[in-house]
N, C-alpha and C. Protein backbone atom coordinates (compact mmCIF):
# COMPACT_ATOMS: atom_id res chain seq x y z
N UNK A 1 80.78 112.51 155.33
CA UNK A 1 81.31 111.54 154.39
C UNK A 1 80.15 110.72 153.81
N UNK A 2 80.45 110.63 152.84
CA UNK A 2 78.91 109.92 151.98
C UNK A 2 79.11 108.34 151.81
N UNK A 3 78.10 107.60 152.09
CA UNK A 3 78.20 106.05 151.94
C UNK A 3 78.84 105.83 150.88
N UNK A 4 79.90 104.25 151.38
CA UNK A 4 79.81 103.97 150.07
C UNK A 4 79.03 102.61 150.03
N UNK A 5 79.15 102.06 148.80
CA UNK A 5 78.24 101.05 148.46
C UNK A 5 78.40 99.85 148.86
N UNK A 6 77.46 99.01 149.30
CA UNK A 6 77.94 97.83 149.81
C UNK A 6 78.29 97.33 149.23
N UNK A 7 79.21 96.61 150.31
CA UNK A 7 80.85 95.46 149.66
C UNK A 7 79.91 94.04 149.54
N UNK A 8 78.64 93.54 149.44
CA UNK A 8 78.03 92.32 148.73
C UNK A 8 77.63 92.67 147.45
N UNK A 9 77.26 93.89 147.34
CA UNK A 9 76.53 94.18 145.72
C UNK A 9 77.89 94.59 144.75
N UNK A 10 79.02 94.95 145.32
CA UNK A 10 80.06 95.26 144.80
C UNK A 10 80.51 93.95 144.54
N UNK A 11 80.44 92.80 145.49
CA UNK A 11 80.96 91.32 145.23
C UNK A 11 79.86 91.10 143.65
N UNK A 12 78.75 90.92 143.83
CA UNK A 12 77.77 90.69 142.79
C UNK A 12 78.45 91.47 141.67
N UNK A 13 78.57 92.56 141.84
CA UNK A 13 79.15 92.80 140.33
C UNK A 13 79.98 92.71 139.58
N UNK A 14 81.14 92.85 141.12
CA UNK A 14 82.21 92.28 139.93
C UNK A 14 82.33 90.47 140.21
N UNK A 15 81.57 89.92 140.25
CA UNK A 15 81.41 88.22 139.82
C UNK A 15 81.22 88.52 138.08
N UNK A 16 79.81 89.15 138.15
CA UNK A 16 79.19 89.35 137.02
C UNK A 16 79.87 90.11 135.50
N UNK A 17 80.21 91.01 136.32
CA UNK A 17 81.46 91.90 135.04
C UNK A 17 82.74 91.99 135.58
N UNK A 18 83.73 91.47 134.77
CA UNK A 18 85.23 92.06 135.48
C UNK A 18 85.48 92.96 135.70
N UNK A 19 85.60 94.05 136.67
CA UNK A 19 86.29 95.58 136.76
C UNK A 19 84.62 96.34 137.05
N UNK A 20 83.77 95.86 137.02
CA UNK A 20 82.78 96.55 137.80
C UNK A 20 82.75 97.27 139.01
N UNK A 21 83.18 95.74 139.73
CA UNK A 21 82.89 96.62 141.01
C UNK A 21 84.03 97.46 141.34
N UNK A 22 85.09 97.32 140.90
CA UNK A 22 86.46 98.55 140.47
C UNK A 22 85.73 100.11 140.48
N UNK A 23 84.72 99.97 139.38
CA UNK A 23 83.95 101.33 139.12
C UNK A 23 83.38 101.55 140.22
N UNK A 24 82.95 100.53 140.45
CA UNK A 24 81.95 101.05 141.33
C UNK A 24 82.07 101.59 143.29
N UNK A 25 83.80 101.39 143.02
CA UNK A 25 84.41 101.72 143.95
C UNK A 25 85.24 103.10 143.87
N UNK A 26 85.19 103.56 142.74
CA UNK A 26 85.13 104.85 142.59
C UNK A 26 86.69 104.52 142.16
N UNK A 27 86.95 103.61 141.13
CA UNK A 27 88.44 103.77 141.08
C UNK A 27 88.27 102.83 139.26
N UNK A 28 87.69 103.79 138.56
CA UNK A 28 87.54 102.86 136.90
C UNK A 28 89.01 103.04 136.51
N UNK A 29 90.03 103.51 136.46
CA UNK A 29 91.10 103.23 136.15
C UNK A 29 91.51 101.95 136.50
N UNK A 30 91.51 101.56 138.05
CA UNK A 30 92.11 100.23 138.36
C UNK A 30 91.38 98.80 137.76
N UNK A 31 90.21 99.64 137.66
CA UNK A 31 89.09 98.34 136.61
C UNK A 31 89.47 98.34 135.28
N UNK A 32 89.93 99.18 134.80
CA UNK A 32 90.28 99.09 133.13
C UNK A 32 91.92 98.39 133.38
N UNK A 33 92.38 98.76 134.21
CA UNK A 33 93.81 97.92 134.43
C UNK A 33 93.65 96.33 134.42
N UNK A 34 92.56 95.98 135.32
CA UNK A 34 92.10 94.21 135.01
C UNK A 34 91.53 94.01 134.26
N UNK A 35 90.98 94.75 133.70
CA UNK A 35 90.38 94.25 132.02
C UNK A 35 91.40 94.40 131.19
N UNK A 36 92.40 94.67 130.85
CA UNK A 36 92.87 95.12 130.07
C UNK A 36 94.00 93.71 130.19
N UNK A 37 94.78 93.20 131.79
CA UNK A 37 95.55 92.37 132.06
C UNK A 37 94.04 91.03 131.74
N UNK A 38 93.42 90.76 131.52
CA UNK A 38 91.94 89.99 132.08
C UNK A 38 92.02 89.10 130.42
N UNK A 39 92.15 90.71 129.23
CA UNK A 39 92.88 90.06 128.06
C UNK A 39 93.86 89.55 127.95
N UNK A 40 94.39 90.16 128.14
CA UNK A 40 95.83 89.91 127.84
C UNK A 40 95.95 88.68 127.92
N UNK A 41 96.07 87.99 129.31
CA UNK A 41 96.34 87.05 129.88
C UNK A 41 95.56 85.97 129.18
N UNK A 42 94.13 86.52 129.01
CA UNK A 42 93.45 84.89 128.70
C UNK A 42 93.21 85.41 127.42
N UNK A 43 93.82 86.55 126.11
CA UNK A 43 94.54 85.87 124.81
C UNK A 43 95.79 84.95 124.94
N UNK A 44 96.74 85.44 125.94
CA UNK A 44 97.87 84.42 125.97
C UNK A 44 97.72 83.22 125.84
N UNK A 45 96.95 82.72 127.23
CA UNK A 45 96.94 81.45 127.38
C UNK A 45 95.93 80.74 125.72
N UNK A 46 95.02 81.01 125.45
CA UNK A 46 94.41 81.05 124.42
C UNK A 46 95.17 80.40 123.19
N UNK A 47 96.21 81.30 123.12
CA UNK A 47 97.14 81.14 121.93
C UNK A 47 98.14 80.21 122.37
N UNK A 48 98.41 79.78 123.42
CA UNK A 48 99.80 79.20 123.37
C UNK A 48 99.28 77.97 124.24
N UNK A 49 98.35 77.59 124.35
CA UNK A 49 97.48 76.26 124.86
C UNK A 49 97.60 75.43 123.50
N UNK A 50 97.37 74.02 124.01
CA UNK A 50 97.18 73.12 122.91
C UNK A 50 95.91 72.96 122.40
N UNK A 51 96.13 72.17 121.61
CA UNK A 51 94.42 71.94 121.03
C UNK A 51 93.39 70.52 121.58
N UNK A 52 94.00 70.47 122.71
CA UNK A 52 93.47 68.68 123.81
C UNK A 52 93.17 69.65 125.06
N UNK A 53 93.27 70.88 125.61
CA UNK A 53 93.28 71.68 126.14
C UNK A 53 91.61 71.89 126.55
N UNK A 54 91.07 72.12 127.94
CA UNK A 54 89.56 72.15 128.03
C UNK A 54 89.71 73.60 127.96
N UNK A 55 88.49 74.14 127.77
CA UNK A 55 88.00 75.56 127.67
C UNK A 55 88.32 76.41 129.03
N UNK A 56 88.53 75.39 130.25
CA UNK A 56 89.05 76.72 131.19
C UNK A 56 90.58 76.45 131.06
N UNK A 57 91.05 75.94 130.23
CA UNK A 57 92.46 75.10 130.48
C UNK A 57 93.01 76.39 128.87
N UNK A 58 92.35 76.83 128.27
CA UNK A 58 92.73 77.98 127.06
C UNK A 58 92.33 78.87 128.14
N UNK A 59 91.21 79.44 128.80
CA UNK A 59 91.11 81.45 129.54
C UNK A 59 91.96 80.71 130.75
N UNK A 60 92.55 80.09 130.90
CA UNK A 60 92.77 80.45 132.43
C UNK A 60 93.43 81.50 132.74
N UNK A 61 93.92 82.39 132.17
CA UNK A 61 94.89 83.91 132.48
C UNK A 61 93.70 84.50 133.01
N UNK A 62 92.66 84.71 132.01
CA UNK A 62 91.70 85.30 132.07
C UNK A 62 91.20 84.74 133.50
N UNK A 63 90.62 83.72 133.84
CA UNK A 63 89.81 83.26 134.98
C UNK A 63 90.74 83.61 136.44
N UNK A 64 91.89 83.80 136.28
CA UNK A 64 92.74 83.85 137.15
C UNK A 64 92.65 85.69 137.64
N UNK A 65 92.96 86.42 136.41
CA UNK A 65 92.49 87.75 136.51
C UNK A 65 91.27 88.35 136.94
N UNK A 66 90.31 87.60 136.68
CA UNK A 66 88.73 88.12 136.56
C UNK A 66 88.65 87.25 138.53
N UNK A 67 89.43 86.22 138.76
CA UNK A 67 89.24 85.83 140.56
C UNK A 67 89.83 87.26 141.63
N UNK A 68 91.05 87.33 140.77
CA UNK A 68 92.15 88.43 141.45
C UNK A 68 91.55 89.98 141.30
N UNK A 69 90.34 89.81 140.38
CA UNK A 69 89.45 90.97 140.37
C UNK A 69 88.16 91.10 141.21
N UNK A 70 87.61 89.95 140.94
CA UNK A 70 86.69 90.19 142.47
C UNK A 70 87.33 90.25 143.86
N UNK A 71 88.19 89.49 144.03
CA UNK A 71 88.66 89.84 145.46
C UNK A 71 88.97 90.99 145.81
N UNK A 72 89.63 91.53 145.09
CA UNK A 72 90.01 93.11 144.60
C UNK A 72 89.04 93.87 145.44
N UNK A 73 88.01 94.18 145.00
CA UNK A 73 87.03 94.58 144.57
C UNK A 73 85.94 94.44 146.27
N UNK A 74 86.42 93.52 146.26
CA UNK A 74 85.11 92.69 147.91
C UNK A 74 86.06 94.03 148.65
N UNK A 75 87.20 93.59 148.72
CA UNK A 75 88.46 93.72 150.04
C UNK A 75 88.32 94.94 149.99
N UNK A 76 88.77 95.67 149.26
CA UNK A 76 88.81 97.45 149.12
C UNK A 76 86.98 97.75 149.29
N UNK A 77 86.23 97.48 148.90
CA UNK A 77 84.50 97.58 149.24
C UNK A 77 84.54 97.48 150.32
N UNK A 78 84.94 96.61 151.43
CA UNK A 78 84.96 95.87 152.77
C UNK A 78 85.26 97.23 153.44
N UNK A 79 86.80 97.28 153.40
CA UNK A 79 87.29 98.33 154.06
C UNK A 79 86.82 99.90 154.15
N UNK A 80 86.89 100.16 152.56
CA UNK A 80 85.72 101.76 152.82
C UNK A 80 84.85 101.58 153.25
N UNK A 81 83.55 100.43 153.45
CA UNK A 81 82.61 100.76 154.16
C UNK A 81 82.82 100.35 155.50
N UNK A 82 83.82 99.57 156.21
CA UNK A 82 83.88 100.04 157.62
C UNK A 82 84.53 100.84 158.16
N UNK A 83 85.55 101.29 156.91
CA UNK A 83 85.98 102.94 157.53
C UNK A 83 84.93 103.97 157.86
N UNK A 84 84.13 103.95 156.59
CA UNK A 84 83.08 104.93 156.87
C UNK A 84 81.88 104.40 158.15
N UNK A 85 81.67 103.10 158.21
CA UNK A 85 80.58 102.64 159.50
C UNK A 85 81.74 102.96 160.87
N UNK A 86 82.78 103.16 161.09
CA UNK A 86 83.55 103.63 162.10
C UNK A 86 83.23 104.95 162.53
N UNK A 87 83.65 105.60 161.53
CA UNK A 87 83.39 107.01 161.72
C UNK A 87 82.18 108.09 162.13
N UNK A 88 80.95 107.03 161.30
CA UNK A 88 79.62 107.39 161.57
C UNK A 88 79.39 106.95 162.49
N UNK A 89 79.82 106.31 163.00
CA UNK A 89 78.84 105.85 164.51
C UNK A 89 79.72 106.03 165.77
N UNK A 90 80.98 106.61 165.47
CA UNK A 90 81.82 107.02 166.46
C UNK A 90 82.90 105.94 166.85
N UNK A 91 84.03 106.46 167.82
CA UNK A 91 84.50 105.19 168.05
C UNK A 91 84.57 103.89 169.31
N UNK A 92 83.04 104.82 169.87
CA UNK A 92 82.93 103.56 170.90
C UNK A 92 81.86 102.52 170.45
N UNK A 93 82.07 101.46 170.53
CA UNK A 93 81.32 100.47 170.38
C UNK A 93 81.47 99.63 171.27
N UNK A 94 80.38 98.66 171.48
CA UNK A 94 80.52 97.53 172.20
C UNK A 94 79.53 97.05 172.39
C-alpha cells in the first residue's frame, strides 16, 4: 500500500486553497463539490446581505464552507494515514 500524504501538509493546503487538500486526498470530485457549494453559498450570502454588513458578514456561506472544507480534508488525511501507519508496522504496538 503506498503512503499517503501527510494529514499537516494536507491541513496547509486546504487552509490555503478550498478543495485542495480534497485532491490531494485522492478524491477531486469531493473538492469540486466544496467549491462549487463554497460559491454558491458565499454568492448567496453576498447578495442577500445588507449594505452595513462587514466583509465576513457578505462570504460567510463561503467562510463557513471553505472551514467545513478543511476539516474535511485534516479528518479523512488523519485517518488514511493511520490506516496505512497500522498496517505497515503491524498490529502490535506498544
Amino acid at each position: 500500500m503506498k503512503q499517503p500524504p501527510n494529514p499537516h501538509l494536507v491541513l496547509a493546503s486546504a487552509i490555503v486553497l478550498p478543495g485542495s487538500g480534497q485532491v490531494w486526498n485522492g478524491e477531486p470530485q469531493r473538492g469540486l463539490i466544496f467549491l462549487f457549494f463554497l460559491l454558491l453559498l458565499g454568492g448567496f450570502t453576498l447578495v442577500t446581505s445588507g449594505p452595513d454588513v462587514s466583509f465576513v458578514g457578505r462570504f460567510a456561506g463561503a467562510f463557513f464552507v471553505h472551514a467545513m472544507a478543511i476539516f474535511d480534508a485534516y479528518k479523512r488525511a488523519r485517518i488514511r494515514y493511520e490506516i496505512w501507519a497500522h498496517s505497515a508496522h503491524g498490529s502490535s504496538r506498544g
